[in-house]
Protein backbone atom coordinates (compact mmCIF):
# COMPACT_ATOMS: atom_id res chain seq x y z
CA UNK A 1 43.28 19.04 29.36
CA UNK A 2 46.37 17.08 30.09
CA UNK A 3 48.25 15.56 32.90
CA UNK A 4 49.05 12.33 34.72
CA UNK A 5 45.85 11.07 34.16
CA UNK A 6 45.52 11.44 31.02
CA UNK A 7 43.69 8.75 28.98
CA UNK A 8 42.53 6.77 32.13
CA UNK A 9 38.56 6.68 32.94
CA UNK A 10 37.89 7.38 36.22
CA UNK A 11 34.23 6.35 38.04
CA UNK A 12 33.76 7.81 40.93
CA UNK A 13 30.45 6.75 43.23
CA UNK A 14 28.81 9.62 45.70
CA UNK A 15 30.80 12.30 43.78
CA UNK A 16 28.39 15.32 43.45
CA UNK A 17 29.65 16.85 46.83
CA UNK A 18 32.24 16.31 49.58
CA UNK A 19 35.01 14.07 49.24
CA UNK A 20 33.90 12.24 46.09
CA UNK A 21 33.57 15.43 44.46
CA UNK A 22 37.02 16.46 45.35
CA UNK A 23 38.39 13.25 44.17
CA UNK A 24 36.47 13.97 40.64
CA UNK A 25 37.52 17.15 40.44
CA UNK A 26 41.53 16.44 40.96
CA UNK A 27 41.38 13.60 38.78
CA UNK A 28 39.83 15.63 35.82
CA UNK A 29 42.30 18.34 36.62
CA UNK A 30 44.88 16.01 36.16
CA UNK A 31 43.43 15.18 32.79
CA UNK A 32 41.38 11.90 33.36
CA UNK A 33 37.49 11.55 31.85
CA UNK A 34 35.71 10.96 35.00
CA UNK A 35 32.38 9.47 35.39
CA UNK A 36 30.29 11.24 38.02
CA UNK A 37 27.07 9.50 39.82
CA UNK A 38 24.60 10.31 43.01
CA UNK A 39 21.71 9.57 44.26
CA UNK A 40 20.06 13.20 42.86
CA UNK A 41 19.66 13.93 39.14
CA UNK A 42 19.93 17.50 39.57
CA UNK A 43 23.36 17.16 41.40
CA UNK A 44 24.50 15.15 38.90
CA UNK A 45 23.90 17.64 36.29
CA UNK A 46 24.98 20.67 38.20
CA UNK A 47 28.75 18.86 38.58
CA UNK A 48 28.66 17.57 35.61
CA UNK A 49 28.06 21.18 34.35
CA UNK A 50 31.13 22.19 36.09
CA UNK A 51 33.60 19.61 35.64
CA UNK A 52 32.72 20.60 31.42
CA UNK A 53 33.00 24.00 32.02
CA UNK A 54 36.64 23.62 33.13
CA UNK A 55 37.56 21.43 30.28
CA UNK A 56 36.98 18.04 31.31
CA UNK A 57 35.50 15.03 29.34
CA UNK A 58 32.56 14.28 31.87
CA UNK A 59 28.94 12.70 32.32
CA UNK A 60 27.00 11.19 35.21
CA UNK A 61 24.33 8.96 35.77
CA UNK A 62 22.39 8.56 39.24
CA UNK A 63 22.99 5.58 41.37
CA UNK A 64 21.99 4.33 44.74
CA UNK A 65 24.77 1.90 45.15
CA UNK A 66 22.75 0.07 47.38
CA UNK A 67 20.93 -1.41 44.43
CA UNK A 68 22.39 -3.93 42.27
CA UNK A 69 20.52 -2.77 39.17
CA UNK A 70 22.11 1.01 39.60
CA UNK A 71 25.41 0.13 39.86
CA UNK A 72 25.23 -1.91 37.21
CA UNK A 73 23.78 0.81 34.81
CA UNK A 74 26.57 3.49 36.46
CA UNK A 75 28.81 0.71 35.01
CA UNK A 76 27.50 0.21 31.46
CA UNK A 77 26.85 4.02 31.07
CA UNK A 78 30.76 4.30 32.11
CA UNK A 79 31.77 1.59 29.10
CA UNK A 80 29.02 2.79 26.69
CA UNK A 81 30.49 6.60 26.49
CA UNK A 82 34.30 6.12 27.03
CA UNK A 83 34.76 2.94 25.91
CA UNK A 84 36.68 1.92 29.06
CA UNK A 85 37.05 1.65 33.01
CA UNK A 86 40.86 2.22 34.34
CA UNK A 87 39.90 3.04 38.13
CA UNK A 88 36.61 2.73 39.82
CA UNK A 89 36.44 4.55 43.22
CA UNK A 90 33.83 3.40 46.01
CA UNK A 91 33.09 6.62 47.91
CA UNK A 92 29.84 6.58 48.63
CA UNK A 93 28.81 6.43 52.42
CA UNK A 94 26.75 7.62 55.08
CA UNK A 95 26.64 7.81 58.75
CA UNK A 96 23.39 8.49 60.88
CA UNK A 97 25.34 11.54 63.18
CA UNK A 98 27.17 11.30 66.42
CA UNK A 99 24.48 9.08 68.04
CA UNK A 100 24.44 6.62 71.27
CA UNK A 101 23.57 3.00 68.94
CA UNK A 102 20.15 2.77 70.98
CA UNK A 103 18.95 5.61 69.25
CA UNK A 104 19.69 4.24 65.73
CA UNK A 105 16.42 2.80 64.13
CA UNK A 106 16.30 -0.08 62.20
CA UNK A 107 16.05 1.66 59.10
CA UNK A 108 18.85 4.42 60.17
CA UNK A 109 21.47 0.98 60.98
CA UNK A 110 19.95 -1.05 57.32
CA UNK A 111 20.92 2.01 55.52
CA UNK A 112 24.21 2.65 56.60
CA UNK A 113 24.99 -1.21 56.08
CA UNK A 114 23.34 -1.04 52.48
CA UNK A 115 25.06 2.36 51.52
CA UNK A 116 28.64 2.00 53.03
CA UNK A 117 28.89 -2.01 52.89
CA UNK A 118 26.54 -3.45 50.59
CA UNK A 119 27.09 -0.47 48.07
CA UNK A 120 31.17 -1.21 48.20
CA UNK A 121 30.47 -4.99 47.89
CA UNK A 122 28.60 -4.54 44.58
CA UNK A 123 31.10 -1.89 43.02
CA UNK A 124 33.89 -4.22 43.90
CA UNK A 125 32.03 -7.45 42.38
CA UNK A 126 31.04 -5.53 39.11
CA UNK A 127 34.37 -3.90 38.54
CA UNK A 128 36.57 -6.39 39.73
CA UNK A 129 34.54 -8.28 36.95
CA UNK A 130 36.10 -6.13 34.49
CA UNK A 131 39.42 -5.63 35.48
CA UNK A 132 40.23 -8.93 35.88
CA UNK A 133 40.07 -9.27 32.05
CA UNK A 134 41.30 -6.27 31.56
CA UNK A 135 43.64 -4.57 34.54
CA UNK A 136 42.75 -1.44 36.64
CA UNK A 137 42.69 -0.13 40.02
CA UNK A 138 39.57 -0.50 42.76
CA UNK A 139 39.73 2.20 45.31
CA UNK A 140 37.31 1.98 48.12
CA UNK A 141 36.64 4.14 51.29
CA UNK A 142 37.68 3.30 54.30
CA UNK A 143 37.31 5.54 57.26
CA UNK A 144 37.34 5.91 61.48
CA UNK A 145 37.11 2.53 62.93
CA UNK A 146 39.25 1.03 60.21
CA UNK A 147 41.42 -0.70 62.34
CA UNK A 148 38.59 -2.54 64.76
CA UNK A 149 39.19 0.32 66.94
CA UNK A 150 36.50 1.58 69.10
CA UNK A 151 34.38 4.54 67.95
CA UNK A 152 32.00 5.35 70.75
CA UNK A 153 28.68 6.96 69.32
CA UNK A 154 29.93 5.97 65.18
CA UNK A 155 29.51 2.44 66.01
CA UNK A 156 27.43 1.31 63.08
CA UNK A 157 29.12 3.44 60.94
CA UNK A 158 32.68 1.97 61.99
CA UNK A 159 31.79 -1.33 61.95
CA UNK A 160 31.28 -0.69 57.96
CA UNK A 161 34.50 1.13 58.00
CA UNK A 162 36.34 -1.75 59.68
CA UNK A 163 34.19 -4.31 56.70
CA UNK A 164 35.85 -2.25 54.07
CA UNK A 165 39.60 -2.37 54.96
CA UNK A 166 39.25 -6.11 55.63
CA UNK A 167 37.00 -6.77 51.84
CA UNK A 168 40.23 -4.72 50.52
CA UNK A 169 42.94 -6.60 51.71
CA UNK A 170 41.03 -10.13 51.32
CA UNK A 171 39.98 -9.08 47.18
CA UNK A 172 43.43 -7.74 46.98
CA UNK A 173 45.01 -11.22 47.87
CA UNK A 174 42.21 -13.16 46.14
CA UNK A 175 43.41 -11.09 42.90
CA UNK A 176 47.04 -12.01 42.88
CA UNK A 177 46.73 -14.30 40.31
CA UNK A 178 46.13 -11.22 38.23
CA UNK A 179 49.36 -8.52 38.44
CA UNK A 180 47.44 -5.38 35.91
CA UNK A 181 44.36 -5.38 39.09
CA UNK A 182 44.83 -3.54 42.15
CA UNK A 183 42.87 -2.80 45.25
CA UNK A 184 43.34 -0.67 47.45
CA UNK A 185 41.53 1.43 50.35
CA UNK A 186 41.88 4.89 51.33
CA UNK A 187 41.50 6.67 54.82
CA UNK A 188 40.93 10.33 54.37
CA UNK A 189 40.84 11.24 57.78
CA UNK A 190 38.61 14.42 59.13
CA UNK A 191 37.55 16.30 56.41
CA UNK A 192 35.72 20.02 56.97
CA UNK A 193 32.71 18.83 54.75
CA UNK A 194 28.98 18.50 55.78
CA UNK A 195 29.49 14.84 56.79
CA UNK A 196 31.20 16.68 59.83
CA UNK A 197 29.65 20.18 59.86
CA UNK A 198 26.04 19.18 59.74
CA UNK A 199 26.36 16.13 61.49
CA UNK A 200 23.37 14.83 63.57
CA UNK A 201 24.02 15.01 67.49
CA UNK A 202 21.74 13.23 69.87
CA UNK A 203 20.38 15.69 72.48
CA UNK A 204 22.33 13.02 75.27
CA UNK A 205 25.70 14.12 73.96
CA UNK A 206 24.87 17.56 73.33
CA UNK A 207 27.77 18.83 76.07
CA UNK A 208 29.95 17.23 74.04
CA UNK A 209 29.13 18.66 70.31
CA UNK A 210 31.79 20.94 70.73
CA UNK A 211 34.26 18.07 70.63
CA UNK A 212 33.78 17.48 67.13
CA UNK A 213 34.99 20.82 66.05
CA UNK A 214 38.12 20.84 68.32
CA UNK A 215 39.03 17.37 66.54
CA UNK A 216 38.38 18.93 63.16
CA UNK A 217 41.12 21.30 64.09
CA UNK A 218 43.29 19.08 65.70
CA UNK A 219 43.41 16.12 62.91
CA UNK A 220 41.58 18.35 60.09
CA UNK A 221 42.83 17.06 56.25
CA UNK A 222 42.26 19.79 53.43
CA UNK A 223 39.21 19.15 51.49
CA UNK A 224 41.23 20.19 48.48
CA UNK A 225 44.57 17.92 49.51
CA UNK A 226 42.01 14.57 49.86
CA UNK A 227 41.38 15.25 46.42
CA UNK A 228 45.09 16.31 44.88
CA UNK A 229 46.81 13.05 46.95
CA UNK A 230 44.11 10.78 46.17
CA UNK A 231 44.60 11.66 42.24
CA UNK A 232 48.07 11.64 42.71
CA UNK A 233 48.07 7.93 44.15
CA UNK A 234 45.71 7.20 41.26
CA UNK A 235 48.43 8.79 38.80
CA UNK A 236 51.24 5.92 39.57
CA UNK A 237 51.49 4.29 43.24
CA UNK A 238 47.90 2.55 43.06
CA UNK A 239 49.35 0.75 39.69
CA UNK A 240 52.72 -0.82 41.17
CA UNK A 241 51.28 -2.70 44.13
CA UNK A 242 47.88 -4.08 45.96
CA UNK A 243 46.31 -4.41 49.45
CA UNK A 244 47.27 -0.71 50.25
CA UNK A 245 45.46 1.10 53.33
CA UNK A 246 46.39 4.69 52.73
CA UNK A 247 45.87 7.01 55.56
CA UNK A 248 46.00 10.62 54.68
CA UNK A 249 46.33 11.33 58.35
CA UNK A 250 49.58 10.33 59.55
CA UNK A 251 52.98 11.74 60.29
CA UNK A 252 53.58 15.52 61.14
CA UNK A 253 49.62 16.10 61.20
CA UNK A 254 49.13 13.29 63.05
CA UNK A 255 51.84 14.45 65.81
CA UNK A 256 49.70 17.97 66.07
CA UNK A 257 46.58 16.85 66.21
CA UNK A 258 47.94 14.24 69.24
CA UNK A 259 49.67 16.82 71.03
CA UNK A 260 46.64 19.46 69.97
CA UNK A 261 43.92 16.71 71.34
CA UNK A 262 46.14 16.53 74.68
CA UNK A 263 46.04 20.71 75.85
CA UNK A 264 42.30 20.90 74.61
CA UNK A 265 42.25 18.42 77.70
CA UNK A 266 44.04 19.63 80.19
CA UNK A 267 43.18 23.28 79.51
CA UNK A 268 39.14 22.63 79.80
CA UNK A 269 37.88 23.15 76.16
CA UNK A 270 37.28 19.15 75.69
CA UNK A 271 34.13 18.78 77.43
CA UNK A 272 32.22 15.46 78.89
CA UNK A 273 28.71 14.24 78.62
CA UNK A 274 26.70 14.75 81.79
């Protein structure tokens, strides 16, 4: 399979479902050998399985990016069976549900800090490592709350989000010395996957579940388009500069969902907590 990927290796973390997986699968379509990883053997097998079945160079490994000692054996298993690493992508992440923070346990708020933050953090360290020697792009998640904005009931979550986009910019400036590495961050937007559909909601904002839905209609980004733009970026525009925050939702989308957000107000549909 060829395309304008071809001959780059891709390694993409948390890529056995959702976004990740989308972001494997377009890159592979566009002819890259991707590198697959999870936290679940058999879901690493089963895409692996499919990504091979449609032509494309693949294998996996699981990782809990939280742990040093994975991500550093996602790393070497990468190098060991293509030789290379062109673009490493930091997907990964978690977020606890649509939760007041008081009902976050200590555990619930460590592991979105060690998954989301900590897990970046060590991709960025080990394959910054690597492409400072020898060029390539970092690509890490960003997500709601990017900005420092508020994000009632995805605080915790947020607060990682924000982390990201400023450990971007600040490695992307700390790596100007070197012009062949890049870092950027990208900002999907609402995606239709299970991060959304199954998401946890506390019984207090239970009057308000409904919200989530209308917003997923209102500012909604095709599973299938976070996948073909983010490969497409990966194909040229992530090699020519550094410090990028690409946000997938902006312009004409962006003007809908405002103007959607507003009449699911005034008509009734967007609904308080009581």
């Amino acid at each position: 399979m060829t395309g304008p990927l071809t001959g780059k290796v891709i390694v993409v973390t948390g890529s056995t479902r959702g976004i990740g997986r989308s972001i494997a699968e377009a890159c592979a379509a566009a002819g890259a050998d991707v590198i697959v990883s999870s936290r679940s053997e058999d879901a690493v097998h089963e895409t692996v399985r499919s990504l091979e079945a449609h032509g494309t160079a693949c294998s996996g490994v699981t990782c809990d990016v939280s742990s040093e000692r994975d991500v550093r054996a996602l790393f070497d298993h990468a190098l060991a069976t293509r030789g290379r690493i062109d673009v490493w992508v930091n997907n990964a992440g978690i977020s606890q549900g649509y939760r007041p923070f008081d009902e976050l346990s200590d555990s619930e708020i460590a592991e979105i800090i060690d998954i989301n933050l900590t897990g970046t953090a060590l991709g960025c360290r080990i394959a910054l490592g690597y492409f400072r020697e020898h060029g390539g792009v970092l690509l890490n998640m960003a997500g709601r709350g990017f900005r420092g904005e508020a994000t009632p009931h995805t605080a915790a979550y947020a607060a990682t989000k924000a982390a990201i986009a400023s450990i971007t910019r600040s490695l992307a400036a700390e790596n100007r010395d070197r012009p062949n590495v890049h870092v950027h961050a990208l900002v999907p937007g609402m995606v239709a996957t299970d991060f959304y559909r199954d998401i946890t909601t506390s019984p207090r904002l239970e009057a308000s579940r409904g919200n989530v839905d209308l917003a997923l209609n209102a500012f909604g980004v095709p599973l299938d388009e976070v996948g073909r733009r983010t490969a497409e970026f990966l194909a040229g525009p992530a090699w020519r500069s550094t410090g990028e925050i690409v946000n997938l939702l902006r312009g004409p989308r962006l003007a809908r969902g405002i103007a959607l957000m507003a009449w699911y107000g005034m008509t009734g549909r967007m609904k308080r907590d009581t």
